[in-house]
Protein backbone atom coordinates (compact mmCIF):
# COMPACT_ATOMS: atom_id res chain seq x y z
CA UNK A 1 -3.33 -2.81 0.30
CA UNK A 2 -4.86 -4.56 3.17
CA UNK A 3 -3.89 -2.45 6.19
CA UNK A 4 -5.37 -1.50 9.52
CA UNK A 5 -4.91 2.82 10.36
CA UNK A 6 -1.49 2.20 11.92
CA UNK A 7 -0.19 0.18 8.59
CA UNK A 8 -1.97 2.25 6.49
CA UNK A 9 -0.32 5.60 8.25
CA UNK A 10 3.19 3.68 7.72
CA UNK A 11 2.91 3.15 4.48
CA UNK A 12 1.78 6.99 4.00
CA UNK A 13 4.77 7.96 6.28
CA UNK A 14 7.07 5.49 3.76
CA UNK A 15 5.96 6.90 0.73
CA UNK A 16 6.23 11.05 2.57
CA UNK A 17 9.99 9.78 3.30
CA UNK A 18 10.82 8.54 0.03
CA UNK A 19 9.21 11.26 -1.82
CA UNK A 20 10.91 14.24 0.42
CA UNK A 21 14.30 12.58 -0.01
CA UNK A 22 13.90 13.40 -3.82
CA UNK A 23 12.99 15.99 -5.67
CA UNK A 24 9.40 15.55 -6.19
CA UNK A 25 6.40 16.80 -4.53
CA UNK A 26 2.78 14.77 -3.48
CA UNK A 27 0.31 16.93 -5.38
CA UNK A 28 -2.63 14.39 -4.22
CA UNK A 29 -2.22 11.94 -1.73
CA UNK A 30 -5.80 10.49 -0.46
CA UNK A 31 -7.33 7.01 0.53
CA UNK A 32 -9.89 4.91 -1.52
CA UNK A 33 -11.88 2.41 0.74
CA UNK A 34 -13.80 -0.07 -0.50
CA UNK A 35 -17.86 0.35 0.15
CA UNK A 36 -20.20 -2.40 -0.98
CA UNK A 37 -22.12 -0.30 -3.40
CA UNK A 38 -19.70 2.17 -4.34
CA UNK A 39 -18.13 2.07 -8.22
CA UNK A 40 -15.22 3.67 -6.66
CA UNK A 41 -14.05 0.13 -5.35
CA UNK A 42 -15.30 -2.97 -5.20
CA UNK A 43 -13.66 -5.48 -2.14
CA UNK A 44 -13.59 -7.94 -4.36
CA UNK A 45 -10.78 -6.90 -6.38
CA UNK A 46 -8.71 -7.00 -3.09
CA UNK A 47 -9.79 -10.63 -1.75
CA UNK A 48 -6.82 -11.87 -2.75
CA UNK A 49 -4.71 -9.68 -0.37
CA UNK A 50 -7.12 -10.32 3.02
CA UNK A 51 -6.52 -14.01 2.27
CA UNK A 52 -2.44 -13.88 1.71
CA UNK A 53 -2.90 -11.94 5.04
CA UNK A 54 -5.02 -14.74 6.85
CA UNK A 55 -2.45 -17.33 5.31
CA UNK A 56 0.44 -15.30 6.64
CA UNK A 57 -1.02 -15.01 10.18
CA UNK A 58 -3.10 -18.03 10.62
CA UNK A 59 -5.86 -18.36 13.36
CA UNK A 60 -5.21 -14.24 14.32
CA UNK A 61 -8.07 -11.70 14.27
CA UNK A 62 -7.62 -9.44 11.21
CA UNK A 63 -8.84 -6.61 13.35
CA UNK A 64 -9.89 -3.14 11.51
CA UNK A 65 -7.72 -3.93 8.40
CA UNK A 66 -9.93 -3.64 4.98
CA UNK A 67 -8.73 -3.42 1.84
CA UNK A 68 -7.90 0.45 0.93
CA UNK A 69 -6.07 1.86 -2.29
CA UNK A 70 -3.37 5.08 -0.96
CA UNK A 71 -3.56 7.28 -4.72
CA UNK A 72 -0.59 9.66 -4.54
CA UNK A 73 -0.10 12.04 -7.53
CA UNK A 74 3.45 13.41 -7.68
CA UNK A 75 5.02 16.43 -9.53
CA UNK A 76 8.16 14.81 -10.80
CA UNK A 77 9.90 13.86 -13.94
CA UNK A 78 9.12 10.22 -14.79
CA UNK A 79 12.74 9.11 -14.21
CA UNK A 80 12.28 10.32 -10.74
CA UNK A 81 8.36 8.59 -10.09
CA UNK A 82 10.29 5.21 -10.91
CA UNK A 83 13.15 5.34 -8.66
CA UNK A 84 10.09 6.53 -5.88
CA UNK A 85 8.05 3.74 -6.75
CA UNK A 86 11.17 0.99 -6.90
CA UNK A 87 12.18 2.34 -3.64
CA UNK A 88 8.59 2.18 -2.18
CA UNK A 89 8.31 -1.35 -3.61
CA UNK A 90 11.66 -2.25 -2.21
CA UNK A 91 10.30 -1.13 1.48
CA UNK A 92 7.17 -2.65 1.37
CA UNK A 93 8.89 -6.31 -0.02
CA UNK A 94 12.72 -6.03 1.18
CA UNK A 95 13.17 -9.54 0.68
CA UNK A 96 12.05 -9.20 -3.06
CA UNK A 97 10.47 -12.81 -4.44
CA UNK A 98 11.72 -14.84 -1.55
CA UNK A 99 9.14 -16.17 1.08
CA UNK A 100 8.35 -13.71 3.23
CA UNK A 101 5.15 -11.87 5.75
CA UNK A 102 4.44 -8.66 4.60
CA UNK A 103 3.92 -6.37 7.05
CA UNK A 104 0.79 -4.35 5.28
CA UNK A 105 0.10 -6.91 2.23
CA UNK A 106 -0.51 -4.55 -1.10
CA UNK A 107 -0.21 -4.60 -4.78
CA UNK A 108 0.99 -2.25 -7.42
């Protein structure tokens, strides 16, 4: 996702919300940031998302957003990881495919 430390801790308090109103539990739940040498990440996977951002909010500042992958590892049954992840999804798009400004622009 592209997100600044308030979206980013929204998304984390999203994903907490969703997961404690089933019955799973986050084993893992840590943040990847992309570092120019790093093999972890590399930014330029993620260009796409700063520039949906800058064409969602033209000629404002992104600030401290940066492209950042949030890795949560649940203990669940897989029936229960996909209606987590649709319901995350559904969150972080509510309008589904129609035009729309996300709010913390991501991928899956």
């Amino acid at each position: 996702m592209y997100a600044d430390e308030q979206g980013l801790a929204w998304v984390r308090e999203l994903v907490d919300r969703t997961v404690g109103s089933r019955s799973a539990r986050i084993i893992t739940a840590d943040v990847a940031r992309t570092y120019p040498d790093s093999d972890l990440m590399t930014a330029e996977m993620y260009d796409f998302l700063a520039e949906q951002w800058a064409f969602e909010h033209p000629g404002q500042n992104s600030g401290e957003r940066e492209a950042v992958e949030l890795r949560v590892h649940l203990a669940c049954s897989l029936r229960t990881w996909r209606v987590i992840r649709k319901a995350v999804i559904k969150t972080l798009c509510p309008e589904g495919t129609a035009p729309h400004t996300c709010r913390v622009p991501w991928c899956a």
